[in-house]
N, C-alpha and C. Protein backbone atom coordinates (compact mmCIF):
# COMPACT_ATOMS: atom_id res chain seq x y z
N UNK A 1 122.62 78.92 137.13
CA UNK A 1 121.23 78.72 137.49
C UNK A 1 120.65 77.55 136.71
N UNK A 2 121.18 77.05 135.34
CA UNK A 2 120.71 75.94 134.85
C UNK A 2 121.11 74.77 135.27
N UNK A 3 122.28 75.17 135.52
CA UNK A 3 122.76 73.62 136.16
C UNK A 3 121.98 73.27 137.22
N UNK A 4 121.48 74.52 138.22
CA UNK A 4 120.71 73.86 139.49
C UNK A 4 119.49 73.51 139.02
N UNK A 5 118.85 73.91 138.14
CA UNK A 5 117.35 73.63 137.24
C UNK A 5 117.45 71.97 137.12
N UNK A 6 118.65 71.57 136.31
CA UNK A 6 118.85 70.60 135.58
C UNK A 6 118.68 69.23 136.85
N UNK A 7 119.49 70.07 138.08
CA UNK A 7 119.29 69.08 138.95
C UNK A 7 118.41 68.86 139.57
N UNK A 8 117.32 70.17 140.21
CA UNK A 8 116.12 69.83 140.62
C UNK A 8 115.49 68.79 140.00
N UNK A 9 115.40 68.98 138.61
CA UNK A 9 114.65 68.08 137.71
C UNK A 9 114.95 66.82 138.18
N UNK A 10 115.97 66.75 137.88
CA UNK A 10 116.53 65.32 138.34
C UNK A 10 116.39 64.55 139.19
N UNK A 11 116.19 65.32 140.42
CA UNK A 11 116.39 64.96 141.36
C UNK A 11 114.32 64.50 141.73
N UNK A 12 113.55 65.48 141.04
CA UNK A 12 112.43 65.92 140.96
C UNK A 12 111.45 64.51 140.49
N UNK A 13 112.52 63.87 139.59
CA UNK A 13 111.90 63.03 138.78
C UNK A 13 112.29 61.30 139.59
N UNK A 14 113.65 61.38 140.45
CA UNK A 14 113.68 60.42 140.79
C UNK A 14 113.09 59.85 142.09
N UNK A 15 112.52 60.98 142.94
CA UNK A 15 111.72 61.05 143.86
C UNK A 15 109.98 61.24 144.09
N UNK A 16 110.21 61.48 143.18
CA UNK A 16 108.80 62.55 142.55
C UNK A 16 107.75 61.09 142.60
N UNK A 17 107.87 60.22 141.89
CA UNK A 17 107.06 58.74 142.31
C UNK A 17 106.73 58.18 143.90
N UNK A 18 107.90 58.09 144.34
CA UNK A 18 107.76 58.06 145.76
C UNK A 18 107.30 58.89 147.18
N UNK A 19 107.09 60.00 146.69
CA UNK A 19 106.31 61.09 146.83
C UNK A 19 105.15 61.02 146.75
N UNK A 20 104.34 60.86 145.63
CA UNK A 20 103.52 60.72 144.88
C UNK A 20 102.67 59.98 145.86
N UNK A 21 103.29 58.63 146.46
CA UNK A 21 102.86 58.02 147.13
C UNK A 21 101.48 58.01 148.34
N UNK A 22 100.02 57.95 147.93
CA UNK A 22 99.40 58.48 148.94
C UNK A 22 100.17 57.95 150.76
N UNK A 23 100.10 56.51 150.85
CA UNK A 23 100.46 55.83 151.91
C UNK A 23 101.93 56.50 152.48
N UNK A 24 103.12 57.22 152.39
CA UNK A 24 103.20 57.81 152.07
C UNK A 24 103.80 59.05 153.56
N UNK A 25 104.12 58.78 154.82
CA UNK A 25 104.09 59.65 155.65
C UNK A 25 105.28 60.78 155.58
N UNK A 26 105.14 61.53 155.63
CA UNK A 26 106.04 62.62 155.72
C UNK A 26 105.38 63.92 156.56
N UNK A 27 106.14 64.88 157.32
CA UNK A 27 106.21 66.32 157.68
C UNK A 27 107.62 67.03 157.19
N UNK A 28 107.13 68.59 157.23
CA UNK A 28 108.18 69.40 157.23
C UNK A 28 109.10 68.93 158.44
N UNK A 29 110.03 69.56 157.72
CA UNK A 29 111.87 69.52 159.57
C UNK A 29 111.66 69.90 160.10
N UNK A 30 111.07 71.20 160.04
CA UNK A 30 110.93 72.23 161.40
C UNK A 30 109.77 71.28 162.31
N UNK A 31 108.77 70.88 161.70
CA UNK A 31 108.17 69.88 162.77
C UNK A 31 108.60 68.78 163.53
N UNK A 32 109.65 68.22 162.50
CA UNK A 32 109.97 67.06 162.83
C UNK A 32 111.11 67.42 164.31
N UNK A 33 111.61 68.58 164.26
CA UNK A 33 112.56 69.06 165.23
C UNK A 33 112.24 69.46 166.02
N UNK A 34 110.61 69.91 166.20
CA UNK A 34 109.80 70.19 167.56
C UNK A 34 109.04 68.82 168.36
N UNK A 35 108.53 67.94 167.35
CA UNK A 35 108.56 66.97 167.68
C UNK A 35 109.68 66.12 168.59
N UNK A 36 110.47 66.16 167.60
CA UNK A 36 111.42 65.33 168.44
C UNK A 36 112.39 65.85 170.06
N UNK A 37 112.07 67.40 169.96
CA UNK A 37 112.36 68.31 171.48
C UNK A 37 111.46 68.17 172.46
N UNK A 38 110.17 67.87 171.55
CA UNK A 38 109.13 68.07 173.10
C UNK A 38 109.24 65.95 173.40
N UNK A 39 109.50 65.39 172.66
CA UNK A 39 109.81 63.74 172.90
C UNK A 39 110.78 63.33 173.83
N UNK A 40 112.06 64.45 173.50
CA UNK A 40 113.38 64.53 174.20
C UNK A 40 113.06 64.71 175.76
N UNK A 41 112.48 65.99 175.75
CA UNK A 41 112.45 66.73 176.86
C UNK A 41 110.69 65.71 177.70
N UNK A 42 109.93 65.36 177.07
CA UNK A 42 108.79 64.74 177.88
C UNK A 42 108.35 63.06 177.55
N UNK A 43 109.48 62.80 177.36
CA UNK A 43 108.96 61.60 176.64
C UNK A 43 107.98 61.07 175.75
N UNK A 44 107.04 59.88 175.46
CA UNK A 44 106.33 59.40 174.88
C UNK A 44 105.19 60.00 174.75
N UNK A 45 105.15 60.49 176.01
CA UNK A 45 103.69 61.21 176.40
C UNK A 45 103.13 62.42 175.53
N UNK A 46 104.32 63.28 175.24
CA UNK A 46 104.09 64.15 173.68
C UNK A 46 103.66 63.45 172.85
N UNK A 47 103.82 62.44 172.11
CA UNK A 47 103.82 62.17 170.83
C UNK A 47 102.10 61.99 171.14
N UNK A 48 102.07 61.27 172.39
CA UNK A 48 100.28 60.89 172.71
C UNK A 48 99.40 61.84 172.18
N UNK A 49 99.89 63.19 173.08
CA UNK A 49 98.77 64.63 173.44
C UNK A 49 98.89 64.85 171.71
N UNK A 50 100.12 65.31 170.96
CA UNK A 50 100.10 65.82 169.92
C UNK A 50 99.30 65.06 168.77
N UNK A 51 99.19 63.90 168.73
CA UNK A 51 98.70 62.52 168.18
C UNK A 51 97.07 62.80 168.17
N UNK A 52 96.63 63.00 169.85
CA UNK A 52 94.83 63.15 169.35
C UNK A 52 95.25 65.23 169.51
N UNK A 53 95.44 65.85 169.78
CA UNK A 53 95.27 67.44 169.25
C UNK A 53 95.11 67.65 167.54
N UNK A 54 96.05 66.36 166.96
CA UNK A 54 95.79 66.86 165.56
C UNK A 54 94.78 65.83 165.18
N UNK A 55 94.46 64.61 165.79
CA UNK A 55 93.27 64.27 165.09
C UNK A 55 92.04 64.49 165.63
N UNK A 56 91.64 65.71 166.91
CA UNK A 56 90.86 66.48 166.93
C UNK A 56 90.80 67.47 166.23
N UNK A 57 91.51 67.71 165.76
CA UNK A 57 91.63 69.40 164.59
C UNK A 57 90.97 68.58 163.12
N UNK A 58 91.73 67.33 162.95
CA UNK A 58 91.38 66.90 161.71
C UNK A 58 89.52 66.16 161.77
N UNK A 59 89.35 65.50 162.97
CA UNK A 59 87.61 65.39 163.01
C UNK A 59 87.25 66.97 162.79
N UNK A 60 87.44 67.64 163.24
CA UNK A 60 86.75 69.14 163.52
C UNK A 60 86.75 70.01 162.11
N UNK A 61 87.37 69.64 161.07
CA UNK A 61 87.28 69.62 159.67
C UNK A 61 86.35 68.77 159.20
N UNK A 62 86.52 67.14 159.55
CA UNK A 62 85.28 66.77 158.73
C UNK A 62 84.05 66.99 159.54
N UNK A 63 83.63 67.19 160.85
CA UNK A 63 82.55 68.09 160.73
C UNK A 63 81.99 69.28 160.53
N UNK A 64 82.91 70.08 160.48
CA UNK A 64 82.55 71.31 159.61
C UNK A 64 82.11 70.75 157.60
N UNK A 65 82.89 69.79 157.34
CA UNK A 65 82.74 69.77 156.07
C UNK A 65 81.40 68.70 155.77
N UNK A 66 81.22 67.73 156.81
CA UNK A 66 79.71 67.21 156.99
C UNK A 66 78.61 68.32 157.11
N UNK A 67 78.74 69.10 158.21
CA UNK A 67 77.90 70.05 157.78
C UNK A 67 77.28 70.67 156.57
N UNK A 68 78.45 70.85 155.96
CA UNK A 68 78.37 71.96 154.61
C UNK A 68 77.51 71.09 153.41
N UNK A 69 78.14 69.40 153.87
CA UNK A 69 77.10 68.34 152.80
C UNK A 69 76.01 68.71 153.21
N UNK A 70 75.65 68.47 154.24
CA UNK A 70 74.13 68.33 154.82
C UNK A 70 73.24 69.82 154.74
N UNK A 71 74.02 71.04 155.00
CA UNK A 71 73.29 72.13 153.93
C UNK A 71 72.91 71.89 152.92
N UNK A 72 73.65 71.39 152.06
CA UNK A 72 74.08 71.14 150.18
C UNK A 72 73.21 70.16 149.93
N UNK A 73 72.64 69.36 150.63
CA UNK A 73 71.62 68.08 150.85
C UNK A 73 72.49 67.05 150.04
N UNK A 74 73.78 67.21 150.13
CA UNK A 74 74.63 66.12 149.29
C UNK A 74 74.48 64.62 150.23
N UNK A 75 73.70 64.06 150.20
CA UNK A 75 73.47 62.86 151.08
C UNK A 75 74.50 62.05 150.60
N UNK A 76 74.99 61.73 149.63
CA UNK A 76 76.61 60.55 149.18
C UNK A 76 77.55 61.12 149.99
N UNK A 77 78.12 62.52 149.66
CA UNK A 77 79.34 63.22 150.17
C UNK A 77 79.22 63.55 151.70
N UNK A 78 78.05 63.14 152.53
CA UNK A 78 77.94 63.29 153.83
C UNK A 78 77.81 61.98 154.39
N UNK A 79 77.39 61.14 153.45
CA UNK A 79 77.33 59.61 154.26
C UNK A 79 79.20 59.52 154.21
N UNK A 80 79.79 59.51 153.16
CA UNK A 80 81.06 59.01 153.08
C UNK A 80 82.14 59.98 154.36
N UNK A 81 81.68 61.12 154.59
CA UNK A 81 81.86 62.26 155.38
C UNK A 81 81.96 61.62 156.89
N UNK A 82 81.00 61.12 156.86
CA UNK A 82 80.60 60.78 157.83
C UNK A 82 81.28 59.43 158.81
N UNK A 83 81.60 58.44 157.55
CA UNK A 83 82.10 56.97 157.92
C UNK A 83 83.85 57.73 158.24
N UNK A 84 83.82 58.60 157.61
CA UNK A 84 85.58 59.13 157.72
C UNK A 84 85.67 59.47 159.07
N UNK A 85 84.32 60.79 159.28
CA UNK A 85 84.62 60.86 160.95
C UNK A 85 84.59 60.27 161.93
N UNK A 86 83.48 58.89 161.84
CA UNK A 86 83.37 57.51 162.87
C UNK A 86 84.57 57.13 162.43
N UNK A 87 85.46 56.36 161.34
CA UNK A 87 87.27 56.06 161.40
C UNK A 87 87.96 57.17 162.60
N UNK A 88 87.93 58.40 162.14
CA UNK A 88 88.32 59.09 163.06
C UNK A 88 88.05 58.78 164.28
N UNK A 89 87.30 59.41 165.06
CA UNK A 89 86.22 59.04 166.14
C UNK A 89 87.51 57.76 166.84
N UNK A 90 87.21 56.30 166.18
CA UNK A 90 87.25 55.19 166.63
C UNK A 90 89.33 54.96 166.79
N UNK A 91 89.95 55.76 166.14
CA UNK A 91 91.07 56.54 165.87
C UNK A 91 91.98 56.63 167.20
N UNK A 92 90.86 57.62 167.43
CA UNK A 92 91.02 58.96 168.82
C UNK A 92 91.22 58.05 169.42
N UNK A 93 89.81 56.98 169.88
CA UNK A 93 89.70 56.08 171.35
C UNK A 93 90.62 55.32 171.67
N UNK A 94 91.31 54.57 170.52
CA UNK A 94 92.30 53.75 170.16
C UNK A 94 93.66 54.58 170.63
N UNK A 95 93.70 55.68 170.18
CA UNK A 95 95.02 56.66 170.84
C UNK A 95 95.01 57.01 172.21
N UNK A 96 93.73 57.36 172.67
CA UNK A 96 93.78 57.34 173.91
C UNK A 96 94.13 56.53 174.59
N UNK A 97 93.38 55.19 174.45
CA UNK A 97 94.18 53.95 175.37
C UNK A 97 95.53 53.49 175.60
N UNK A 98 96.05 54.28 174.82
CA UNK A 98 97.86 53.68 174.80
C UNK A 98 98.55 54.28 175.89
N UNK A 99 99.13 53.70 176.85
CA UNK A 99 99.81 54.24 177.45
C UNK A 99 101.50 55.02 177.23
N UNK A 100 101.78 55.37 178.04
CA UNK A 100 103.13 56.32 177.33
C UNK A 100 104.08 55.30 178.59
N UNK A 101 105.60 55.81 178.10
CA UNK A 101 106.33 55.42 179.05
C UNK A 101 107.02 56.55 180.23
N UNK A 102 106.53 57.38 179.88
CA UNK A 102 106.69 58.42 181.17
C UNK A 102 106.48 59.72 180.34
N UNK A 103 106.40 60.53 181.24
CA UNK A 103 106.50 61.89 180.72
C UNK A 103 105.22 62.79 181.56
N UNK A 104 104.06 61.91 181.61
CA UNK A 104 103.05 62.32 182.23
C UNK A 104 102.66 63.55 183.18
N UNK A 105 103.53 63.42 183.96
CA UNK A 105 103.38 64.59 185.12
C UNK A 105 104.04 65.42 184.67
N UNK A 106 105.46 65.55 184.09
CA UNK A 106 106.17 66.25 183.46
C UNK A 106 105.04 67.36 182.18
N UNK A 107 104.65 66.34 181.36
CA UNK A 107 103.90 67.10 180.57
C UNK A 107 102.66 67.77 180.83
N UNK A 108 102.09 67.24 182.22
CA UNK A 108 101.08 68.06 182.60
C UNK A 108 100.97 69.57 183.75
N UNK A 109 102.54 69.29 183.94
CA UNK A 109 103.11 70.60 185.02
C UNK A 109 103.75 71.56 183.84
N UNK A 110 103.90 71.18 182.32
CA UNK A 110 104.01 72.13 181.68
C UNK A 110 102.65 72.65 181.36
N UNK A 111 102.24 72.17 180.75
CA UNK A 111 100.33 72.07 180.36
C UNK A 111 100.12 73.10 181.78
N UNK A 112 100.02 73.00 182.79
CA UNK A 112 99.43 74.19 183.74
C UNK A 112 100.15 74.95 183.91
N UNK A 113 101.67 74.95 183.66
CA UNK A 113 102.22 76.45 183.91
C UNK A 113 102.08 77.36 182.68
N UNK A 114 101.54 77.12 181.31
CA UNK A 114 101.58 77.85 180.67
C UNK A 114 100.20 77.93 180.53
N UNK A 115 99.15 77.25 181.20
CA UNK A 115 97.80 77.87 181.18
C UNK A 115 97.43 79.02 182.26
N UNK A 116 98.24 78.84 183.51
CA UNK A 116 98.09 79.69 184.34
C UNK A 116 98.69 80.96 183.82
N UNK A 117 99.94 80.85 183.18
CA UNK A 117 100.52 82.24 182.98
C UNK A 117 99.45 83.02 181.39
N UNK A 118 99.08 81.86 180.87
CA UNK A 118 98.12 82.57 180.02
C UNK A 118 96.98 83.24 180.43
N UNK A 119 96.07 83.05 181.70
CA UNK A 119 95.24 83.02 182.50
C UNK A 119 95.46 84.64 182.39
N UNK A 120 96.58 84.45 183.38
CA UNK A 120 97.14 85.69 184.04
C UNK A 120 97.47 86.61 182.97
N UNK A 121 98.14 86.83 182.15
CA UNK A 121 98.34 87.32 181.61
C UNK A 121 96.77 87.78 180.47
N UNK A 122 95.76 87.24 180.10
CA UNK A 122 94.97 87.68 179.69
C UNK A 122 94.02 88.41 180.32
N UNK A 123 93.76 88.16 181.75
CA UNK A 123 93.14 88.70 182.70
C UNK A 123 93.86 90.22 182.89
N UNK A 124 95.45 90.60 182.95
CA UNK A 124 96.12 91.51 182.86
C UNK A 124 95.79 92.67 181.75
N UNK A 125 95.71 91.91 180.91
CA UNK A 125 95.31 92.85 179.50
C UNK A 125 94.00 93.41 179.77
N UNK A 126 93.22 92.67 180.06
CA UNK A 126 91.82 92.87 180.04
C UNK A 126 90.72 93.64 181.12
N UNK A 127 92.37 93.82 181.93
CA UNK A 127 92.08 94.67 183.27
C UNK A 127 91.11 93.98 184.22
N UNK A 128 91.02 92.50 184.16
CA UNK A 128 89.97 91.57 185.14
C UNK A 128 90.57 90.64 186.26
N UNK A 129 90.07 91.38 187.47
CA UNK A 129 90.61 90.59 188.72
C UNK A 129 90.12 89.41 188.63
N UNK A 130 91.74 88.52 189.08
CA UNK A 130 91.38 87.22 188.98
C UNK A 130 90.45 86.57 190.07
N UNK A 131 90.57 87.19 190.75
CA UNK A 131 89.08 86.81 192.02
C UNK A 131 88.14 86.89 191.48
N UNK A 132 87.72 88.03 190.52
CA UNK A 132 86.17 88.00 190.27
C UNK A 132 86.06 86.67 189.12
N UNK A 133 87.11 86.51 188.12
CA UNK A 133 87.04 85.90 186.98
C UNK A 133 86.77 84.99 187.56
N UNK A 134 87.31 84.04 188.61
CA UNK A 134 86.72 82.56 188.97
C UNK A 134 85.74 83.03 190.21
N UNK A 135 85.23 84.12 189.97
CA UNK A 135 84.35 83.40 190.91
C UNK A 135 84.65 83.61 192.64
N UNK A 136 85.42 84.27 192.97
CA UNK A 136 86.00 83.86 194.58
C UNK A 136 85.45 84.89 195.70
């Protein structure tokens, strides 16, 4: 068990700077291996959708956390709050415009078969005819 100590360290210390690194990109494997399945299997067009989903999750933090300034009447920590979420914001628009090299229809006939079966299946649980739910 020391010997493996000895090497973490080691290993801990020769990486550990480069790490450190804010600039700096890294994810876990297990992401990197879902990533690269839904890329495989749909092309470019994943990396797009997944690209603004997480930098809608990540605006949707700094306005929750703008908020919490602007309770707090922290006017510095909400202006700076703020210029982060317009970066963001301006981010998104910029991601959106990019086109992909295929995958499109592919990724959007998955996108509805697993919204419909979610549909269905929640409507099932919930004992609600899908006629009435939309409306028909």
């Amino acid at each position: 068990m020391g010997a493996k100590s000895g090497d973490r360290q080691i290993i801990e210390e020769e990486v550990g700077t480069q790490l450190d690194n804010p600039d700096l990109v890294g994810i876990p494997e297990g992401m990197v291996d879902a990533i690269d399945d839904a890329v495989e299997k749909y092309g470019d067009e994943a990396l797009r959708h997944i690209a603004l989903f997480c930098l809608g999750k990540w605006m949707a933090i700094h306005d929750e956390v703008l908020d919490q300034h602007i309770e707090l009447d922290s006017t510095h920590a909400a202006v700076l709050t703020a210029g982060d979420l317009t970066t963001l914001a301006n981010a998104g628009k910029l991601l959106a415009s990019v086109g992909s090299f295929g995958g499109d229809e592919e990724w959007r006939a998955m996108l509805k078969e697993l919204t419909v079966q979610s549909v269905l299946e929640q409507c099932e649980e919930e004992h609600i005819d899908i006629s009435t739910f939309f409306d028909k």
